[in-house]
N, C-alpha and C. Protein backbone atom coordinates (compact mmCIF):
# COMPACT_ATOMS: atom_id res chain seq x y z
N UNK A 1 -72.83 14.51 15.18
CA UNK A 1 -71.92 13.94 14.21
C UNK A 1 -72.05 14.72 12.91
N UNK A 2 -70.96 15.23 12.37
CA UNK A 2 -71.01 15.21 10.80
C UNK A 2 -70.34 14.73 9.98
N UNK A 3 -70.57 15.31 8.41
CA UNK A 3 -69.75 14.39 7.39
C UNK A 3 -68.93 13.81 7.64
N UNK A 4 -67.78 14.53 8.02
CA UNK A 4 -66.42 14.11 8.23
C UNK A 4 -66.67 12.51 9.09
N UNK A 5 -66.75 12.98 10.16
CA UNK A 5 -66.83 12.34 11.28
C UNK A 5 -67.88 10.95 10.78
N UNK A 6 -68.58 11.51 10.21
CA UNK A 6 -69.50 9.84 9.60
C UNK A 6 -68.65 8.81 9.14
N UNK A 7 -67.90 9.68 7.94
CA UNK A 7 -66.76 9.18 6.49
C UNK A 7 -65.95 8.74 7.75
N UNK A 8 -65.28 9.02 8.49
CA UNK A 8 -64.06 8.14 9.02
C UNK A 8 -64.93 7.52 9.90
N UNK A 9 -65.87 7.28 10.57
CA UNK A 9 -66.25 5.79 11.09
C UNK A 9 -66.62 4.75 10.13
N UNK A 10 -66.66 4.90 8.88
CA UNK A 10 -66.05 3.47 8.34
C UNK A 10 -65.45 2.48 8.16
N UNK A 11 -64.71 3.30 9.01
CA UNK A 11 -63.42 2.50 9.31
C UNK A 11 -63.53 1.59 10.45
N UNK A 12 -64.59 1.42 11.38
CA UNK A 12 -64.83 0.93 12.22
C UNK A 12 -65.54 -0.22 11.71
N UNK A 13 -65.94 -1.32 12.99
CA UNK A 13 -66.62 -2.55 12.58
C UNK A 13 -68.79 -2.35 12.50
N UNK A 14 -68.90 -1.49 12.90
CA UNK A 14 -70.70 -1.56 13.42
C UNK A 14 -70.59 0.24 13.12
N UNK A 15 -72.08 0.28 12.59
CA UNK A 15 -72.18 2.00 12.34
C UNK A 15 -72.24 2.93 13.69
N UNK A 16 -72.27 3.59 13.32
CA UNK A 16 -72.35 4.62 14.59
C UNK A 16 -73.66 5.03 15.15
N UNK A 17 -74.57 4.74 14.08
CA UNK A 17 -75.98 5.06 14.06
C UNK A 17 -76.76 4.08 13.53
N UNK A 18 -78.48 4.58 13.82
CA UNK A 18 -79.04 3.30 13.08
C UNK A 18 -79.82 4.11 12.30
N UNK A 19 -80.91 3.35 11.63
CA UNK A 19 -81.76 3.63 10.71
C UNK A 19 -80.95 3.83 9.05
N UNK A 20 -81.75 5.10 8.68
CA UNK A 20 -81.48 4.92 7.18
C UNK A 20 -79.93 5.60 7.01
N UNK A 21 -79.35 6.19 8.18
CA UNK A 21 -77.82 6.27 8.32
C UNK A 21 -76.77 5.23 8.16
N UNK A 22 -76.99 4.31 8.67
CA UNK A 22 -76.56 2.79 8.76
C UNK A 22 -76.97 2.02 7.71
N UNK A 23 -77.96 2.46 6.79
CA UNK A 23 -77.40 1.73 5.19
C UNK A 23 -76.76 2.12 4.28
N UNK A 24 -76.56 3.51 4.74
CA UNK A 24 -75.26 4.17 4.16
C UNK A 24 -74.25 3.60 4.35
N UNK A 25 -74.11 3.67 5.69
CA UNK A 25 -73.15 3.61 6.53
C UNK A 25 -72.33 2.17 5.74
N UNK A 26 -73.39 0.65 5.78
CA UNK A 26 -73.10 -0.12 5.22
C UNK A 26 -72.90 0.07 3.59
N UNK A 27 -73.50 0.44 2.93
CA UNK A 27 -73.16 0.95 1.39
C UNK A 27 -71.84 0.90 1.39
N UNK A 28 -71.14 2.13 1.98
CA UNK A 28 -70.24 2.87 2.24
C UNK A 28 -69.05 1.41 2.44
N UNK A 29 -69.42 0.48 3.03
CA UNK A 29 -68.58 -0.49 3.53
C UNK A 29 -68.38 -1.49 2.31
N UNK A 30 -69.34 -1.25 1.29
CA UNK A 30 -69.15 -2.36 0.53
C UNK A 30 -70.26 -3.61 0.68
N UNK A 31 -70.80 -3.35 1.24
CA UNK A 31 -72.09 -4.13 1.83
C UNK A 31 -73.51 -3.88 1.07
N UNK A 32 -73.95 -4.07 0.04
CA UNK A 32 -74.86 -3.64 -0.29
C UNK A 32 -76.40 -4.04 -0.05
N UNK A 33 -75.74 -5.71 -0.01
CA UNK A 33 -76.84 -6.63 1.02
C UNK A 33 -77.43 -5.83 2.12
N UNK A 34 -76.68 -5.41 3.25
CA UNK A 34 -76.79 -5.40 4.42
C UNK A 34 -77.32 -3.73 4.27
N UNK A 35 -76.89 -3.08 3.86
CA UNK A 35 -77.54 -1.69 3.19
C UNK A 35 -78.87 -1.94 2.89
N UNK A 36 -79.05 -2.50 1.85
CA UNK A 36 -80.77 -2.66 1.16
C UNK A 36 -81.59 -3.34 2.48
N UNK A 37 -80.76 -4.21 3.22
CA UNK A 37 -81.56 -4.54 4.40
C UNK A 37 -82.53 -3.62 5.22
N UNK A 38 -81.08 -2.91 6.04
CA UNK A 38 -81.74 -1.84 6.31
C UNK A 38 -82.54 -0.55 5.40
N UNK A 39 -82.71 -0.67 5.19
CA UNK A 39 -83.41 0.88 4.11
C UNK A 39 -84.86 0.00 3.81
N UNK A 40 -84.78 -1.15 3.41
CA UNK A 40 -86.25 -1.85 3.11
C UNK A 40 -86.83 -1.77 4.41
N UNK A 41 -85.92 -2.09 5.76
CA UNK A 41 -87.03 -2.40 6.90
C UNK A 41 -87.59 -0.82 7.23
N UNK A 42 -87.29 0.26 6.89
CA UNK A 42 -87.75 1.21 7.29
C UNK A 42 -89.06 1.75 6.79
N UNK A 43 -90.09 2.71 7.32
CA UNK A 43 -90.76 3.38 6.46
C UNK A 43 -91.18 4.43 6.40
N UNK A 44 -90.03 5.27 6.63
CA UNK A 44 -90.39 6.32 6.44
C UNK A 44 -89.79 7.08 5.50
N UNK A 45 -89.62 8.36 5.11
CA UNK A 45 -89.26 9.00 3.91
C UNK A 45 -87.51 8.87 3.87
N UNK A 46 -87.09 8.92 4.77
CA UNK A 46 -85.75 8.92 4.86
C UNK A 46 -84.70 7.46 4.16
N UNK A 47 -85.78 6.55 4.68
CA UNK A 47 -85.47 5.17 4.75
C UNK A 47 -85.26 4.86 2.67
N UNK A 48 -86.54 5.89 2.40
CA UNK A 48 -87.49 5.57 0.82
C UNK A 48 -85.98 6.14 0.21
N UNK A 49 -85.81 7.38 0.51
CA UNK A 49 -84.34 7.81 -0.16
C UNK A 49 -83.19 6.92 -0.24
N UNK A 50 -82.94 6.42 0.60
CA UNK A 50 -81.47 5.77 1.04
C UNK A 50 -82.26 4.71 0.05
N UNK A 51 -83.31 3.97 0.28
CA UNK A 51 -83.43 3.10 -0.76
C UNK A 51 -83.82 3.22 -1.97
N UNK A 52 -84.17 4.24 -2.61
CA UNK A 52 -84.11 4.87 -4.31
C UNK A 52 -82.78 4.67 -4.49
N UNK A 53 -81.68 5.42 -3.54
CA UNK A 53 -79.79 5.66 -3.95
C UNK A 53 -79.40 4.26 -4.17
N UNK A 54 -79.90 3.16 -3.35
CA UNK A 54 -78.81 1.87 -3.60
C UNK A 54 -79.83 1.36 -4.88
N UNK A 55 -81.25 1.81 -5.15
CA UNK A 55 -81.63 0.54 -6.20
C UNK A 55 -80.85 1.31 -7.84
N UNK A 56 -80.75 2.58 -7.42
CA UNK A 56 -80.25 3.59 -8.69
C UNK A 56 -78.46 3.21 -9.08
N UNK A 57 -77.66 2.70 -7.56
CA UNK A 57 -76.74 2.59 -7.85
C UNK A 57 -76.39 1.02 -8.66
N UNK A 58 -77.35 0.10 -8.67
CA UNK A 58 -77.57 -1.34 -8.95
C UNK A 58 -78.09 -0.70 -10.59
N UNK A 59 -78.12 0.15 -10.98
CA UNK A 59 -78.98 0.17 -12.32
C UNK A 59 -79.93 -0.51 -12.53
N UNK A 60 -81.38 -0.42 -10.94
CA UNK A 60 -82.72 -0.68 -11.03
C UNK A 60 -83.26 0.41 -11.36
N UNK A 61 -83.39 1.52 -12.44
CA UNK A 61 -83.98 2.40 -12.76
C UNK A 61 -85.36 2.82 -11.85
N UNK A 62 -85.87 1.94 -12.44
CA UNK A 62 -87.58 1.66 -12.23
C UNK A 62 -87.98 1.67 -10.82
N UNK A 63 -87.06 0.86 -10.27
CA UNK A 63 -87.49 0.41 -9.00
C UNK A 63 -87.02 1.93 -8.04
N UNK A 64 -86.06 2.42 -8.85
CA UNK A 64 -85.38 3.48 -7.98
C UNK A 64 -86.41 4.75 -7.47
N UNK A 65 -87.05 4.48 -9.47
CA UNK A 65 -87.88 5.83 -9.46
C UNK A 65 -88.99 5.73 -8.49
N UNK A 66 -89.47 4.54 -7.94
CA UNK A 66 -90.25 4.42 -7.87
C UNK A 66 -90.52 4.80 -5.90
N UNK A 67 -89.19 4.41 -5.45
CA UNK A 67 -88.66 4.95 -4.15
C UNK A 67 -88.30 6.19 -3.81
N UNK A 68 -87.51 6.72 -4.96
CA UNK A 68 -87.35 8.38 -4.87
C UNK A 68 -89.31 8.99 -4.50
N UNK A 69 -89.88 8.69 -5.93
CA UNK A 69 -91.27 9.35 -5.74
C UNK A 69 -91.89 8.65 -3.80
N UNK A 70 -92.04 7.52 -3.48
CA UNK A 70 -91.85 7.36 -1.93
C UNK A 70 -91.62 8.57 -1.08
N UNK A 71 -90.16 8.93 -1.31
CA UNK A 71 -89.35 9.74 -0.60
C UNK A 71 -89.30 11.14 -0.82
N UNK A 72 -90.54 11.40 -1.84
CA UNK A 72 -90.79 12.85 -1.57
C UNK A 72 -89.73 13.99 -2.93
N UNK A 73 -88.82 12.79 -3.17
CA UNK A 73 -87.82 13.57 -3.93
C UNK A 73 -87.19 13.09 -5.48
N UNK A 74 -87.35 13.92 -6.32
CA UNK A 74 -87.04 14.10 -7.54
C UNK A 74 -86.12 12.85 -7.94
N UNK A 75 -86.42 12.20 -8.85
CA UNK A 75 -85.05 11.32 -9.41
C UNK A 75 -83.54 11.61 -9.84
N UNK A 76 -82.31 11.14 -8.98
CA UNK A 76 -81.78 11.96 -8.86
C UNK A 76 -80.90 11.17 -10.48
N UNK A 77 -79.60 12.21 -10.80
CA UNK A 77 -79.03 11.69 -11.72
C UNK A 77 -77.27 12.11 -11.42
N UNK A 78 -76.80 11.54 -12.04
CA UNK A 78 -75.24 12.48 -12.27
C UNK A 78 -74.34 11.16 -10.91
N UNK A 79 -73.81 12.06 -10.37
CA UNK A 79 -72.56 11.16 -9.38
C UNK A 79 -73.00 10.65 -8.36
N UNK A 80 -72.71 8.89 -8.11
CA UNK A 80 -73.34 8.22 -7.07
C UNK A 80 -72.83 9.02 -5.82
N UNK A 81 -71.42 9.27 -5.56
CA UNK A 81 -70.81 9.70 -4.42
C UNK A 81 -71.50 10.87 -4.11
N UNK A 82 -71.40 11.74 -4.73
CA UNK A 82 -72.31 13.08 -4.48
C UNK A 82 -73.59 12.91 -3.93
N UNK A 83 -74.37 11.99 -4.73
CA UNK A 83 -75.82 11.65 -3.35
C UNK A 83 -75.60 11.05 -2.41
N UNK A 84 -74.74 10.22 -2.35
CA UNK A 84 -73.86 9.23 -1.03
C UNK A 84 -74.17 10.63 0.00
N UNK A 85 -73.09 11.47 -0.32
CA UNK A 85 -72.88 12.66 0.60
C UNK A 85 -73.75 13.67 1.11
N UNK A 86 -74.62 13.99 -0.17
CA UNK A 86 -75.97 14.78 0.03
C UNK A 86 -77.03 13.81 0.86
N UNK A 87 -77.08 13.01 0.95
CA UNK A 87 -78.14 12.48 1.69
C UNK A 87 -77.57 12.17 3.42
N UNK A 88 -76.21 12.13 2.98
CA UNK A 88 -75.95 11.71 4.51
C UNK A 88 -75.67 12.84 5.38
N UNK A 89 -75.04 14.48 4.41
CA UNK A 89 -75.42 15.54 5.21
C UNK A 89 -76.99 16.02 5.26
N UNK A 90 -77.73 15.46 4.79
CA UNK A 90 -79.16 15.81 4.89
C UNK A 90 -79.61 14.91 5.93
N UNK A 91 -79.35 14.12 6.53
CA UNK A 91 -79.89 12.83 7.32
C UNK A 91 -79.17 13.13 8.91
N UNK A 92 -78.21 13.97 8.92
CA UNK A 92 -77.58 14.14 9.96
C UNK A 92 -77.66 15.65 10.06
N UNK A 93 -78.03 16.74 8.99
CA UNK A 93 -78.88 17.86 10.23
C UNK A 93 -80.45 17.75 10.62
């Protein structure tokens, strides 16, 4: 699967994938509940990212930074959509 192909299964009812793809996936839907769901039950680095992006997009600073450092990776800044995308082509090669 790539970008593309991720971005138009939104359009569908259930993700295409699971793990920290599928709280995108839900993000993406408007779901933010069901996003943070998944991304908390995970633990691994992937999971820590997807959950730094939704606590950063909530303007939990703190909590964000605190998941990015988790996840191995720099605090990010600038356009939510743009990490939306960077993480989900990073998660799918």
């Amino acid at each position: 699967m790539d970008v593309p192909a991720f971005t138009a299964s939104i359009a569908g009812e259930a993700p295409p994938v699971g793990g920290a793809l599928a709280a995108l996936w839900w993000d993406a839907k408007g779901n933010w509940e069901q996003a943070h769901s998944v991304a908390q039950a995970g633990d691994d680095a992937a999971h820590a990212w997807v959950h730094a992006y939704l606590h950063r997009k909530e303007h939990d600073l703190a909590n964000a930074a605190y998941w990015y450092r988790q996840a191995g990776r720099p605090v990010a800044a600038g356009d939510l959509q743009a990490e939306w995308r960077a993480i989900v082509s990073a998660l799918l090669n």
